[in-house]
Protein backbone atom coordinates (compact mmCIF):
# COMPACT_ATOMS: atom_id res chain seq x y z
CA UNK A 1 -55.07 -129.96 -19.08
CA UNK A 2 -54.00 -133.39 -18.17
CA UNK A 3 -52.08 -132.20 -15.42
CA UNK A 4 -52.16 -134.50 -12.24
CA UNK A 5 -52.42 -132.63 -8.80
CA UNK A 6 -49.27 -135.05 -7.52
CA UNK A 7 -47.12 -134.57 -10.67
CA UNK A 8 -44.93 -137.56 -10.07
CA UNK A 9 -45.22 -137.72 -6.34
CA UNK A 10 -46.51 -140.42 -4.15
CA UNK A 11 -49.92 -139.70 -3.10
CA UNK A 12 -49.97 -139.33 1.04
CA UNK A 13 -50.99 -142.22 2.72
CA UNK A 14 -51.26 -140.65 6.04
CA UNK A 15 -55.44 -141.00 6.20
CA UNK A 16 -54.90 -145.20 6.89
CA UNK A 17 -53.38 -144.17 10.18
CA UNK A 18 -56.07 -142.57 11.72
CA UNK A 19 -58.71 -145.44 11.75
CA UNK A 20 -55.56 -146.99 12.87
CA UNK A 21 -55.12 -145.26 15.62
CA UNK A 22 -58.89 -145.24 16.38
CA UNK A 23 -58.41 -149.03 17.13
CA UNK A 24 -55.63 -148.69 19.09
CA UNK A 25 -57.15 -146.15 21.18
CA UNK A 26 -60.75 -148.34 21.93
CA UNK A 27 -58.51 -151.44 22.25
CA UNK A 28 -56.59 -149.84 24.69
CA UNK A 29 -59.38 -148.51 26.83
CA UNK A 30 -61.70 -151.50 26.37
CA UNK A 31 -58.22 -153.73 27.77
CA UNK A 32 -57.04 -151.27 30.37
CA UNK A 33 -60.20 -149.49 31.89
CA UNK A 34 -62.99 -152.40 31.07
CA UNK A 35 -64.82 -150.93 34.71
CA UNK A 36 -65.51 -147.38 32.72
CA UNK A 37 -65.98 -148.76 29.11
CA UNK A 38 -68.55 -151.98 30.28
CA UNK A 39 -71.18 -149.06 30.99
CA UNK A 40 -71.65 -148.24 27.72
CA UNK A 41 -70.16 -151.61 25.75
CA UNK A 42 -71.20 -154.30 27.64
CA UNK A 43 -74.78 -154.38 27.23
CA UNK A 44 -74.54 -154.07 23.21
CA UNK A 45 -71.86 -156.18 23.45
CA UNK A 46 -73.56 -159.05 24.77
CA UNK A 47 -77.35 -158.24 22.46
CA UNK A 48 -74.94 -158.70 19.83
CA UNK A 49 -72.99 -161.60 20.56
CA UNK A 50 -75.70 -163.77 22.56
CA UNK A 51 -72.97 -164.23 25.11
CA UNK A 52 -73.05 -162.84 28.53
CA UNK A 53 -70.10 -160.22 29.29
CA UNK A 54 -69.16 -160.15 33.22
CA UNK A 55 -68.02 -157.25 35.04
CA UNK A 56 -64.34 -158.66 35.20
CA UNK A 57 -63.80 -161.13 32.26
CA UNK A 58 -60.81 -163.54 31.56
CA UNK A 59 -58.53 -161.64 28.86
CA UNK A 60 -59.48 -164.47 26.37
CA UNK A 61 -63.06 -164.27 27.22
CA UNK A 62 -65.00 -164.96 24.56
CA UNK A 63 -66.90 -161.45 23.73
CA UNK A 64 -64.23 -159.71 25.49
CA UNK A 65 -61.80 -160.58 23.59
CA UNK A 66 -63.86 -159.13 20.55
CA UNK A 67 -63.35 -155.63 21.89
CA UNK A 68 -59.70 -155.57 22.10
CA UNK A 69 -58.45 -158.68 20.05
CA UNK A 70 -60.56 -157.24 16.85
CA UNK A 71 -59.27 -153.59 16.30
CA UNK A 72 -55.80 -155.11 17.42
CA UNK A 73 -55.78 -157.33 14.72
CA UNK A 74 -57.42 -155.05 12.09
CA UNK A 75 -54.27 -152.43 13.38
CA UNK A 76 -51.74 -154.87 12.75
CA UNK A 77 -52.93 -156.50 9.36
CA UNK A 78 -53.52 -152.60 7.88
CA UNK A 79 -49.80 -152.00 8.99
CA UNK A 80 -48.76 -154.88 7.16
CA UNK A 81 -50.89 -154.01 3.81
CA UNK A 82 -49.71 -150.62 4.39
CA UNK A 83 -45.76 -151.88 4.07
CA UNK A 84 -46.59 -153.99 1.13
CA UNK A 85 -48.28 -150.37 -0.84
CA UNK A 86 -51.82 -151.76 -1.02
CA UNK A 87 -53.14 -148.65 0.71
CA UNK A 88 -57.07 -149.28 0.08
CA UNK A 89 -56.84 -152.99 1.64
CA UNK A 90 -54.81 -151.29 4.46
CA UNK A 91 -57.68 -148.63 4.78
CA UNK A 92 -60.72 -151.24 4.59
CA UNK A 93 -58.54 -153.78 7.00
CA UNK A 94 -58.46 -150.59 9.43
CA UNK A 95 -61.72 -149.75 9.22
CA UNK A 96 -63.71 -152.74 9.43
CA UNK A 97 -64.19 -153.21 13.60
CA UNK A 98 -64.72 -149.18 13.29
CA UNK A 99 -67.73 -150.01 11.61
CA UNK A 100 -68.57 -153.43 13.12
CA UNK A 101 -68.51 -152.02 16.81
CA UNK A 102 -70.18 -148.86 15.56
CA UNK A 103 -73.10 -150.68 13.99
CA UNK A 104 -73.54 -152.67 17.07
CA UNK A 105 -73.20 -150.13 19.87
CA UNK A 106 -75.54 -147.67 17.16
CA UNK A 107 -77.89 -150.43 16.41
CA UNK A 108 -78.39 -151.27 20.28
CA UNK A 109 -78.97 -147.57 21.50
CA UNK A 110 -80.48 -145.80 18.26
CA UNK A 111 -82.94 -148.43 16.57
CA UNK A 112 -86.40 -148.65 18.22
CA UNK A 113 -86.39 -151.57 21.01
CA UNK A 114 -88.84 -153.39 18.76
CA UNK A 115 -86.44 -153.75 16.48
CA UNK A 116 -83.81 -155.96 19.09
């Protein structure tokens, strides 16, 4: 039975919007509440970078800027690859700084301190 499970219909491409609105979400809190999030960012943040991260950094500070400019970016470019129907380079566009921030903030507080 060769019968598809969409018989004709567009497949859903409702999944790219939640790492979507992951993004949103941490660029949001990482831009507007930078006191609560620099507890448990800032110290991965700067391991990772080699850059020190200050308690109140310039918007277009340099590792700051990772933290909100990043998903932002990643948000907007998925939205676009989403209009033009290329719905897996919307999806990898989305979740790339999911997985980039992840490793790091994983990396910093998982992996053995022998291994910074």
């Amino acid at each position: 039975m060769g019968l598809s499970i969409y018989e004709g219909r567009r497949r859903s491409d409702r999944l790219v919007y939640v790492p979507m609105a992951i993004n949103l979400i941490f660029a949001c809190t990482c831009f507007l509440w930078w006191g609560t999030m620099a507890v448990f960012v800032a110290e991965p943040l700067s391991w990772a970078t080699w850059a020190p991260v200050s308690a109140a950094p310039d918007v277009f500070e340099f590792p700051f800027v990772l933290m909100w400019g990043l998903p932002l970016a990643a948000t907007c470019l998925a939205w676009l690859a989403q209009k033009i129907d290329t719905e897996r380079t919307a999806f990898g566009f989305a979740s790339f700084p999911i997985i980039l921030i992840g490793t790091m903030i994983g990396w910093y507080y998982l992996a053995p301190k022998a291994w910074h």
